[in-house]
C-alpha atoms as a PDB file:
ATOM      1  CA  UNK A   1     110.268  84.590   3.435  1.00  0.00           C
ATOM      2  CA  UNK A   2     109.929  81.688   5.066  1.00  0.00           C
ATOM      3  CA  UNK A   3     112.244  79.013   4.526  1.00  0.00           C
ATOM      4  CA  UNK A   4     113.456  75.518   6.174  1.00  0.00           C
ATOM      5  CA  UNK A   5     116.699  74.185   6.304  1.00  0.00           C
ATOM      6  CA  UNK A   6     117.599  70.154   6.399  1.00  0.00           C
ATOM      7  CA  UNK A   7     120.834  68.497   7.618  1.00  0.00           C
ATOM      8  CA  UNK A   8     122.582  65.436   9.041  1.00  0.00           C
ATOM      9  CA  UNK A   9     121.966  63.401   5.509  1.00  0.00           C
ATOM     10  CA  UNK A  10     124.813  61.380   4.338  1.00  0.00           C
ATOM     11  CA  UNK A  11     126.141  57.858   3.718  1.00  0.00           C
ATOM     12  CA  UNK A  12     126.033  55.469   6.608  1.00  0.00           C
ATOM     13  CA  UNK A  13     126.126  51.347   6.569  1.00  0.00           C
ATOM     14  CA  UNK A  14     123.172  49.093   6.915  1.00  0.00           C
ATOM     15  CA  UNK A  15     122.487  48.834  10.471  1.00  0.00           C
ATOM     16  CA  UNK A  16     123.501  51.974  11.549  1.00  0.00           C
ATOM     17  CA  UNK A  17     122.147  55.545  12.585  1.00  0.00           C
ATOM     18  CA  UNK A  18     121.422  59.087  11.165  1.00  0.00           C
ATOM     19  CA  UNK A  19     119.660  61.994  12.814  1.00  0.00           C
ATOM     20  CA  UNK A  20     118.264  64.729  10.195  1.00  0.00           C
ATOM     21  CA  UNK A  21     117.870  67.874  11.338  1.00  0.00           C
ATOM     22  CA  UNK A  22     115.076  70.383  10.083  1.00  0.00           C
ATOM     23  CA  UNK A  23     115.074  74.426  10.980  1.00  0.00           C
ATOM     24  CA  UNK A  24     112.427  77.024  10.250  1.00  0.00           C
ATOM     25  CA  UNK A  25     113.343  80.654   9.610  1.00  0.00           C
ATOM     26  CA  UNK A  26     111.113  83.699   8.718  1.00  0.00           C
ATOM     27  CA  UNK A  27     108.182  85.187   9.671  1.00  0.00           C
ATOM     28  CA  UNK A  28     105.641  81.949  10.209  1.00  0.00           C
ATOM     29  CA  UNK A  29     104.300  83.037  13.184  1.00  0.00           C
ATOM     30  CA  UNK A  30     102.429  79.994  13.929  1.00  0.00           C
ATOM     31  CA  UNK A  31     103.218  75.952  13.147  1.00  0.00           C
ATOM     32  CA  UNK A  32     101.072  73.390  12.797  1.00  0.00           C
ATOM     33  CA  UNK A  33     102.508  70.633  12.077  1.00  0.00           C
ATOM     34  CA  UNK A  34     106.314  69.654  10.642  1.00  0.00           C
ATOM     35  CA  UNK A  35     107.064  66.748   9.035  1.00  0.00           C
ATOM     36  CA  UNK A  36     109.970  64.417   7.063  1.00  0.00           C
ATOM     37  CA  UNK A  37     108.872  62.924   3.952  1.00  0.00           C
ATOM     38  CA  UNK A  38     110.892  60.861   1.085  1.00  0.00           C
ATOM     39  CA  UNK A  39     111.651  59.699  -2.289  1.00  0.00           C
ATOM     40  CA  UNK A  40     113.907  57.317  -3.331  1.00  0.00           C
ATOM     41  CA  UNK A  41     115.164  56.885  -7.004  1.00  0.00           C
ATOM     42  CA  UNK A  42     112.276  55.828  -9.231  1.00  0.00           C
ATOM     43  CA  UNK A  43     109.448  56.529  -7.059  1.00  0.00           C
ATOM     44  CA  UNK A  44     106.759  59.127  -5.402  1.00  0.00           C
ATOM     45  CA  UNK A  45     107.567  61.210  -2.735  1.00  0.00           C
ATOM     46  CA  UNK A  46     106.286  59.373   0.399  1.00  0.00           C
ATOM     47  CA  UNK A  47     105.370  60.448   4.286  1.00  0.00           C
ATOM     48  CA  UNK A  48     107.627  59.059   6.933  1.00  0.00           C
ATOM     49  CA  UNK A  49     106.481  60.725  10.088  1.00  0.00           C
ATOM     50  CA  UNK A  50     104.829  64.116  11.253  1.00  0.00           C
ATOM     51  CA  UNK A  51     104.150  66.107  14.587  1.00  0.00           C
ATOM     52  CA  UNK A  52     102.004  68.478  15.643  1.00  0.00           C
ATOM     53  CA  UNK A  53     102.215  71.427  17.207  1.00  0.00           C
ATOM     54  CA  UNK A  54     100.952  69.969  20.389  1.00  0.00           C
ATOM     55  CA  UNK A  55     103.271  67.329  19.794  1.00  0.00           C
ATOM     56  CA  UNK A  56     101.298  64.380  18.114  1.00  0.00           C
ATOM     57  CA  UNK A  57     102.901  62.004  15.758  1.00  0.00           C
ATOM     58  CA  UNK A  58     102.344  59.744  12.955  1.00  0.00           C
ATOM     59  CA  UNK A  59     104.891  57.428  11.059  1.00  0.00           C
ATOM     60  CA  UNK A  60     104.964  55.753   8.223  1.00  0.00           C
ATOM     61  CA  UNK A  61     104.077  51.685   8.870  1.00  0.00           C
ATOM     62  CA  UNK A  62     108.137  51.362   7.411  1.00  0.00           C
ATOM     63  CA  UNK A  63     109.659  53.024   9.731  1.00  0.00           C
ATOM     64  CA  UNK A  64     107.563  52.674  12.788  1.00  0.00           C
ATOM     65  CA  UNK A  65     110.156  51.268  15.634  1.00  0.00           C
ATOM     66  CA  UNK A  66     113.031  52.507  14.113  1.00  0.00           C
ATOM     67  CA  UNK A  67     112.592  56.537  13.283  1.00  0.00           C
ATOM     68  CA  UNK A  68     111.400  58.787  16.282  1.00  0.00           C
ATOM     69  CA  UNK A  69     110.139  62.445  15.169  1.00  0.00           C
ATOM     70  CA  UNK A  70     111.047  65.570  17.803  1.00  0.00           C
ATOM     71  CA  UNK A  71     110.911  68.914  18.130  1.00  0.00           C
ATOM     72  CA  UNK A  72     112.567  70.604  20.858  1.00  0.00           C
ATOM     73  CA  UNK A  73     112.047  74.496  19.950  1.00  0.00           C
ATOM     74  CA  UNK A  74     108.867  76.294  17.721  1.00  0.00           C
ATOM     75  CA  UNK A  75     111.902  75.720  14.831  1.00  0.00           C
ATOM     76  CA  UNK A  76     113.278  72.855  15.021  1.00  0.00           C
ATOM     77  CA  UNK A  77     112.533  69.254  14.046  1.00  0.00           C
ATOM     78  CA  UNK A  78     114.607  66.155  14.323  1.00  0.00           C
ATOM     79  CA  UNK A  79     114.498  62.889  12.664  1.00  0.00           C
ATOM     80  CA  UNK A  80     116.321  60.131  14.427  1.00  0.00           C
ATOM     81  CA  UNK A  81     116.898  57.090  12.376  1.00  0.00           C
ATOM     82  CA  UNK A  82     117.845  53.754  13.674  1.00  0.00           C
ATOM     83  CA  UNK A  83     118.570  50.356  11.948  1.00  0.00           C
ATOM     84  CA  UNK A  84     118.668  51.870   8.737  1.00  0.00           C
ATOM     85  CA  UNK A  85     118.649  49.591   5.857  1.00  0.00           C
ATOM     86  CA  UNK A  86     119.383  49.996   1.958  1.00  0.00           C
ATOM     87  CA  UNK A  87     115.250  50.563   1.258  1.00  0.00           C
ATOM     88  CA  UNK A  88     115.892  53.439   3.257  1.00  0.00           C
ATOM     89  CA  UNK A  89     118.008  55.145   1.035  1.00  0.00           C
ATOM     90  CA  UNK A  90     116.486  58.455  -0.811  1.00  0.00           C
ATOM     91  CA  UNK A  91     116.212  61.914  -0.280  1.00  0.00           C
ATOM     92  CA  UNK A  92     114.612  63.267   2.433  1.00  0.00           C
ATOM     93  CA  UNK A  93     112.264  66.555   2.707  1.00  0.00           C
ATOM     94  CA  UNK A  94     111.252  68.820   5.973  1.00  0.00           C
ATOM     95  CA  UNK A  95     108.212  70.084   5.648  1.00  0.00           C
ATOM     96  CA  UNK A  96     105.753  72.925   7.248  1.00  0.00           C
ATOM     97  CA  UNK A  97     102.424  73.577   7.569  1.00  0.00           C
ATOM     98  CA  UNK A  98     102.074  77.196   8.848  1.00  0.00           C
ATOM     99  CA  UNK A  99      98.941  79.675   9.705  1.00  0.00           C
ATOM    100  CA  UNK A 100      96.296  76.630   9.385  1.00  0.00           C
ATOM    101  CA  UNK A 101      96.867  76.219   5.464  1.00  0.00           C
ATOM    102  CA  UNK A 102     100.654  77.477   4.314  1.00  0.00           C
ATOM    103  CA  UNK A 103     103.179  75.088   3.615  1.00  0.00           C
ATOM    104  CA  UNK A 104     106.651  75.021   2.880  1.00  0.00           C
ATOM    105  CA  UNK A 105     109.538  72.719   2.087  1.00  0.00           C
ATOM    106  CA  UNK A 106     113.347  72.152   2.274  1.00  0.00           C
ATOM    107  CA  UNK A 107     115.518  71.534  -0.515  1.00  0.00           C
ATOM    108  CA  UNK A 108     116.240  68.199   0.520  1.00  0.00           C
ATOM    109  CA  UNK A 109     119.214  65.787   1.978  1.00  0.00           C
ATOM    110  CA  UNK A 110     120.487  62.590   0.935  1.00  0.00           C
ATOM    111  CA  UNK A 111     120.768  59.467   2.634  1.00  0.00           C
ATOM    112  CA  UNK A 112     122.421  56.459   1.368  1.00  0.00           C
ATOM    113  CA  UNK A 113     122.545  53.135   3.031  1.00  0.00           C
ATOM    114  CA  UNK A 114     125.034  50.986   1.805  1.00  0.00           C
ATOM    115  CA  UNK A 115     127.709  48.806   2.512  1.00  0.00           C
END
């Protein structure tokens, strides 16, 4: 079964810094692309950045300049978050795409911006 793992969410002021971490376990054999994605209270769940397995990325226009995507094995992705602000606040999802088509998600962590 294949299954990913978030942490790192958590409460943290406006201004300041959180670094989500995402692992991968069971039998994927192959990634494609892993991703963050969020949704805040009230509305859809929304992209914030992806990278490929050749190491590509894409952000969200909100958090461009302030969130940097990385991987540094085949199972683990990181999502550092700088300047943080209260629109930033929701939960946050890993997510896989595996063997060209499967996909998977995490159960999800909370971050909460506030003073």
């Amino acid at each position: 079964q294949v299954r990913l793992v978030e942490s790192g969410g958590g409460l943290v002021q406006p201004g300041g810094s959180l670094r989500l971490s995402c692992v991968a376990s069971g039998n994927f054999l192959s990634i494609n692309r892993m991703g963050w994605y969020r949704q805040a209270p009230g509305k859809e769940r929304e992209l914030v950045a992806t990278i490929s397995n050749v190491g590509g990325t894409n952000y969200a226009e909100s958090v461009k300049g302030r969130f940097t995507i990385s991987r540094d094995n085949a199972r683990t992705v990181y999502l550092q978050m700088n300047s943080l602000s209260p629109d930033d606040t929701a939960v946050y999802y890993c997510n896989m795409i595996y063997r060209s088509f499967l996909e998977v998600w995490g159960q999800g962590t909370l971050v909460t911006v506030s003073s």
